[in-house]
N, C-alpha and C. Protein backbone atom coordinates (compact mmCIF):
# COMPACT_ATOMS: atom_id res chain seq x y z
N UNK A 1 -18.44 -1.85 5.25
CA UNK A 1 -17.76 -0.89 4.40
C UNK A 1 -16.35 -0.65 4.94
N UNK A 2 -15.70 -0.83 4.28
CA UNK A 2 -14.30 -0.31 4.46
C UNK A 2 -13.64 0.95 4.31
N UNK A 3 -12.82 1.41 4.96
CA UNK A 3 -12.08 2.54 5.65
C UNK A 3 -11.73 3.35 3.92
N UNK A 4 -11.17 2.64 2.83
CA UNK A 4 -10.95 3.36 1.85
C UNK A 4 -12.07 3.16 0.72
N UNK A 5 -13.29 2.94 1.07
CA UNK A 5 -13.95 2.68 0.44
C UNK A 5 -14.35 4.01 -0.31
N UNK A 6 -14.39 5.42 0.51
CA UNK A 6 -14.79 6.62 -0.27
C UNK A 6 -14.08 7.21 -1.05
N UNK A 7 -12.36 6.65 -1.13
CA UNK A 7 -11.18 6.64 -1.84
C UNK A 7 -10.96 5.71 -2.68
N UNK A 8 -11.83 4.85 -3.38
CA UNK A 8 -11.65 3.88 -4.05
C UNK A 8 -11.05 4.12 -5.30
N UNK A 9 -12.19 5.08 -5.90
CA UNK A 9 -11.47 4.79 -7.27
C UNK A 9 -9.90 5.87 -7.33
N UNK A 10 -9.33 6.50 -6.48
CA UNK A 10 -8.11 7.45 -6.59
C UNK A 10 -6.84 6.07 -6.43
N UNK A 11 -7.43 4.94 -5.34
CA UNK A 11 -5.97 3.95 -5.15
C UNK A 11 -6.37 2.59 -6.44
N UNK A 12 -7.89 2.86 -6.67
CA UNK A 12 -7.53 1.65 -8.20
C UNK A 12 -7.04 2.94 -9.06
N UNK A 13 -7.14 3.97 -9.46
CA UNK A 13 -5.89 4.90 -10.41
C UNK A 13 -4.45 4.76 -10.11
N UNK A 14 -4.04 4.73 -9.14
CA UNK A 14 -2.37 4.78 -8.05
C UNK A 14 -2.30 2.99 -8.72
N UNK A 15 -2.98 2.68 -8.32
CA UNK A 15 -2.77 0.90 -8.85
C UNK A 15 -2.71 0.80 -10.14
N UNK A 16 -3.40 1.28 -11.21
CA UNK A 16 -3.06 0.87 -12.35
C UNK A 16 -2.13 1.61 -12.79
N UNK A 17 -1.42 3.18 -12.33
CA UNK A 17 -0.39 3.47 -12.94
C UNK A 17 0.70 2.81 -12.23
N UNK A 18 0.72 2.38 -11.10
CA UNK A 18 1.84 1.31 -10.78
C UNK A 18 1.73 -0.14 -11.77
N UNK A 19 0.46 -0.34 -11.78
CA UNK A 19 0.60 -1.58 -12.74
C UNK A 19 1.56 -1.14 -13.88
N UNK A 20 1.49 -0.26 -14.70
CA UNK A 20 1.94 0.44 -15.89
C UNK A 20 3.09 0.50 -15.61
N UNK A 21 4.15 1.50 -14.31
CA UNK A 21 5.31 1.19 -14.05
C UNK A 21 5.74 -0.25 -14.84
N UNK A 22 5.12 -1.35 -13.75
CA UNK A 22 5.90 -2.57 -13.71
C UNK A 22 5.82 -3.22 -15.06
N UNK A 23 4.80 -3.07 -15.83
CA UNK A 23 4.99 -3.25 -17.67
C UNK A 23 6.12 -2.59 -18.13
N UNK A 24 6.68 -1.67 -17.95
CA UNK A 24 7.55 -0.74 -17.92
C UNK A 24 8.92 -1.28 -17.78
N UNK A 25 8.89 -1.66 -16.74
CA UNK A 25 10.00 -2.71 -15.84
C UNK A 25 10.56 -3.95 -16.54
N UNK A 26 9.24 -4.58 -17.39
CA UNK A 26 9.37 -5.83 -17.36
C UNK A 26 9.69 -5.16 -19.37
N UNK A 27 9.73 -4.26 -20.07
CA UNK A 27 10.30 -4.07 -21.60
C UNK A 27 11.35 -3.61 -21.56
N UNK A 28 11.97 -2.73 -20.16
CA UNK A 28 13.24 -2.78 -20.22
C UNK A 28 14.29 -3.40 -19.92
N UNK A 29 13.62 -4.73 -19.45
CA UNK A 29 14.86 -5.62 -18.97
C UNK A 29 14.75 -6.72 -20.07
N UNK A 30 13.71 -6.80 -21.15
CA UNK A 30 13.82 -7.65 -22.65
C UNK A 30 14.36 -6.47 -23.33
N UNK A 31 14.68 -5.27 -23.31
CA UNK A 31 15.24 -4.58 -23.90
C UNK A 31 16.65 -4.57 -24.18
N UNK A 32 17.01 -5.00 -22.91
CA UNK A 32 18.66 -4.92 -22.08
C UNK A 32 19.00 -3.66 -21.60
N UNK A 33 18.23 -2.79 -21.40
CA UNK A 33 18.06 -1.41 -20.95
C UNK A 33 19.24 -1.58 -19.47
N UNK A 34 19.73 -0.48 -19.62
CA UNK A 34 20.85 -0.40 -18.72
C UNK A 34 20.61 -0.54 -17.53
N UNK A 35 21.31 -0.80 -16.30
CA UNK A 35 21.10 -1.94 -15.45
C UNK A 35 20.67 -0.39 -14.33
N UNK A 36 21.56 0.51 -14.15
CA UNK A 36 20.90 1.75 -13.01
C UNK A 36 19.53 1.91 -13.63
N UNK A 37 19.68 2.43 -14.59
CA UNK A 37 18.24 3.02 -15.54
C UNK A 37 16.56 1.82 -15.00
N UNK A 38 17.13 0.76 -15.27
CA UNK A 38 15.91 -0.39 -14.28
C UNK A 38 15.97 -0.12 -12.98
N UNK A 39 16.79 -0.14 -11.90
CA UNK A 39 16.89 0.18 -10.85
C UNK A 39 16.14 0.99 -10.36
N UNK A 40 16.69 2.73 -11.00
CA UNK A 40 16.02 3.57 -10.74
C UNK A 40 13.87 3.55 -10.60
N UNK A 41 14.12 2.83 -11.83
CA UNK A 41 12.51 2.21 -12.12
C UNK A 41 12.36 1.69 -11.15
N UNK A 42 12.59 0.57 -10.40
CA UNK A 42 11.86 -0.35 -9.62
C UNK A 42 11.97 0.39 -8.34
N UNK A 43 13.12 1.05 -7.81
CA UNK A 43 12.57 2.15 -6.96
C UNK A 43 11.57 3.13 -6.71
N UNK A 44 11.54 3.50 -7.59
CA UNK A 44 9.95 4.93 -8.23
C UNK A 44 8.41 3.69 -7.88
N UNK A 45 8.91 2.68 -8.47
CA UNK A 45 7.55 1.78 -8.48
C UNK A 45 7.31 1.27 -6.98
N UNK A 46 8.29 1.03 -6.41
CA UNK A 46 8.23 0.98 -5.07
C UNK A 46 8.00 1.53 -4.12
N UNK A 47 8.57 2.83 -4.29
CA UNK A 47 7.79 3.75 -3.35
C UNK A 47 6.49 4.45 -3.91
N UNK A 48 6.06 3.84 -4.91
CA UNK A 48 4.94 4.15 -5.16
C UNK A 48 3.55 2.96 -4.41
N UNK A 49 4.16 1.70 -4.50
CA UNK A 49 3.14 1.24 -3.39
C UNK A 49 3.92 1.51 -1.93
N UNK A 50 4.51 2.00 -1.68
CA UNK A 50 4.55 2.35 -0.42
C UNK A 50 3.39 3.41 0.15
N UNK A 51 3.47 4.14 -0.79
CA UNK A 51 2.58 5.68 -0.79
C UNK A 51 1.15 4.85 -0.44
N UNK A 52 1.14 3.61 -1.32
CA UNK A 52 -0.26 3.11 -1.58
C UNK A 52 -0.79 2.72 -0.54
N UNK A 53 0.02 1.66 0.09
CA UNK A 53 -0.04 1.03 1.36
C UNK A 53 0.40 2.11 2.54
N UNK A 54 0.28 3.00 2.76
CA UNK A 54 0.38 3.92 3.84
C UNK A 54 -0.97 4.86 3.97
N UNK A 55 -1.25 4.99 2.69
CA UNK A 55 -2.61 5.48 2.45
C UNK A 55 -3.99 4.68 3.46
N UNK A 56 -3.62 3.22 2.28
CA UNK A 56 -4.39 2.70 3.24
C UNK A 56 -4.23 1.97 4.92
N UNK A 57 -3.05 2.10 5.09
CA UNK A 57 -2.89 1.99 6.69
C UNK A 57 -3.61 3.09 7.13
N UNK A 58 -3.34 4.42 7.30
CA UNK A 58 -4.08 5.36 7.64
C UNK A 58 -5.11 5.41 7.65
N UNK A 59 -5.79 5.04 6.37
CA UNK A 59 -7.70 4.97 6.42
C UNK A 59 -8.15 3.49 7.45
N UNK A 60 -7.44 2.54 7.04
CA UNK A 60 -7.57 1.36 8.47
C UNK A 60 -7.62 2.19 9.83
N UNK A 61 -6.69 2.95 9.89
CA UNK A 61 -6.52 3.07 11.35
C UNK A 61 -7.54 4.39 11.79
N UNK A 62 -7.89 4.66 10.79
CA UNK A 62 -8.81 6.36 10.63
C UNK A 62 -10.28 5.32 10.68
N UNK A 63 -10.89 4.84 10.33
CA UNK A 63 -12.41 3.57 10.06
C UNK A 63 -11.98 2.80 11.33
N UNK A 64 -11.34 1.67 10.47
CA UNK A 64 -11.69 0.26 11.44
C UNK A 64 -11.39 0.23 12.35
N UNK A 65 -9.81 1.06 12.90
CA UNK A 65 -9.56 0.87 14.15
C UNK A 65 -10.01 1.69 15.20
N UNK A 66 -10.32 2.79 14.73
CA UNK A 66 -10.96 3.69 15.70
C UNK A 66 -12.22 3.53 15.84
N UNK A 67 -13.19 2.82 15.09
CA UNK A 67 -14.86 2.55 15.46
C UNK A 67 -14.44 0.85 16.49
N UNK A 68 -13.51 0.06 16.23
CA UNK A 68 -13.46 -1.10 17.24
C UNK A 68 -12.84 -0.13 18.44
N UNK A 69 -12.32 0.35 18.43
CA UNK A 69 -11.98 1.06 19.64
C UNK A 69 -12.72 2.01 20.49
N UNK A 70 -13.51 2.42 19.91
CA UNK A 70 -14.48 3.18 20.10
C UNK A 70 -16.29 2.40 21.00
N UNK A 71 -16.18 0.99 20.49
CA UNK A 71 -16.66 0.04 20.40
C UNK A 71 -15.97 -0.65 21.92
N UNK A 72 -14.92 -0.90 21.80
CA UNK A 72 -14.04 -1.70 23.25
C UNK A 72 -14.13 -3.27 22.80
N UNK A 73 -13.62 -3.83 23.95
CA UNK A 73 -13.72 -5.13 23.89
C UNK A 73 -12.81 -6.17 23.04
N UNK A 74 -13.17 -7.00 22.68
CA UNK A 74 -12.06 -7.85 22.09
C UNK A 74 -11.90 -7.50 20.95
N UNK A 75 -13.01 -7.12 20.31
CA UNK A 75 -12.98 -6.88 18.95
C UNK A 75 -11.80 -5.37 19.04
N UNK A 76 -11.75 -4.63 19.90
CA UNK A 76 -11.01 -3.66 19.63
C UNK A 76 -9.33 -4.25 19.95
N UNK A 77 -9.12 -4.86 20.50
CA UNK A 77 -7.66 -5.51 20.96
C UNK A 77 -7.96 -6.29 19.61
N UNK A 78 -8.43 -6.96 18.97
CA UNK A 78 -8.13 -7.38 17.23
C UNK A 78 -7.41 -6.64 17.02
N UNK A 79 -8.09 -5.61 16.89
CA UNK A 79 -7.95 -4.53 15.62
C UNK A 79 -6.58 -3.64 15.37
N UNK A 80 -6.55 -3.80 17.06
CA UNK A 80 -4.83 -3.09 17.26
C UNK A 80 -3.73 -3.59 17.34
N UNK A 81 -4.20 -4.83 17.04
CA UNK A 81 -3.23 -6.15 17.05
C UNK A 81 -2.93 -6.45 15.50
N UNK A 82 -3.74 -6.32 14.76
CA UNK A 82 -3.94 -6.52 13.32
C UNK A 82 -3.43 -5.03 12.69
N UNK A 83 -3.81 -3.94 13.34
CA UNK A 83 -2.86 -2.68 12.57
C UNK A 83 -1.45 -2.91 13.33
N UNK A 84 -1.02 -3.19 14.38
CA UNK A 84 0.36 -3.48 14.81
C UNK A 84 0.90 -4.07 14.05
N UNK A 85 0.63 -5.55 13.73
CA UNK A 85 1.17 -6.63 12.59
C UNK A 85 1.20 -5.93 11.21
N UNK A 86 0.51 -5.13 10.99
CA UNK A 86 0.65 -4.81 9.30
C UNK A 86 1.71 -3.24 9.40
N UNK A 87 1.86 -2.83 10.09
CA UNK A 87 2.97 -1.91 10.30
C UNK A 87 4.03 -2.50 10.64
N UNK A 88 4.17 -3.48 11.16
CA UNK A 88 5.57 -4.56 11.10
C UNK A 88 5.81 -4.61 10.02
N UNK A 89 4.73 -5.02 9.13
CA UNK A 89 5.39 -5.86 7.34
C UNK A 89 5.27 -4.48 6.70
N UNK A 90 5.31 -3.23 7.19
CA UNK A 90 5.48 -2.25 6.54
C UNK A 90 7.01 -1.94 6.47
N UNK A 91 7.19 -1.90 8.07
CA UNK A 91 8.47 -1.30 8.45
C UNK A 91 10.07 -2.65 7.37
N UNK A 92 8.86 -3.64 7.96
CA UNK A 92 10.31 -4.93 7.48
C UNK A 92 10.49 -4.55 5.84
N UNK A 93 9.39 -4.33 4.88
CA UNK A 93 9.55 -3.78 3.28
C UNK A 93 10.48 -3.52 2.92
């Protein structure tokens, strides 16, 4: 079981209204919708999976990393190695 598993259906809601954003995104630029006015959009949509993906960093590091750690051993040096790396490709975003 996974860390956001008891949060599931709140980040598939966050996901499909981001999906919706980016439908959004993609009628105002066949629109010719003014060029800030998209911008502004793809920003909002962006930090909206940011929100998403921080969420679930947190529940990773709240579950998986703290029961491997809790646990020891190699499997716990994974785990902190694998939330290290995904907070890299957070920070680089």
């Amino acid at each position: 079981m996974h860390g956001y598993t008891s949060d599931k259906d709140a980040y598939l809601k966050r996901l499909r209204r981001i999906e919706g954003q980016i439908r959004g995104l993609q009628r105002m630029v066949e629109n010719d919708d003014y060029c800030i006015d998209v911008l502004t959009q793809i920003s909002a949509a962006t930090k909206a999976l940011q929100a998403v993906s921080l969420g679930l960093l947190d529940e990773h590091l709240k579950h998986c990393v703290a029961q491997a750690v809790a646990e020891g051993g190699p499997v716990a040096d994974e785990k902190l190695a694998e939330a290290s790396a995904a907070i890299g490709r957070l920070v680089k975003s």
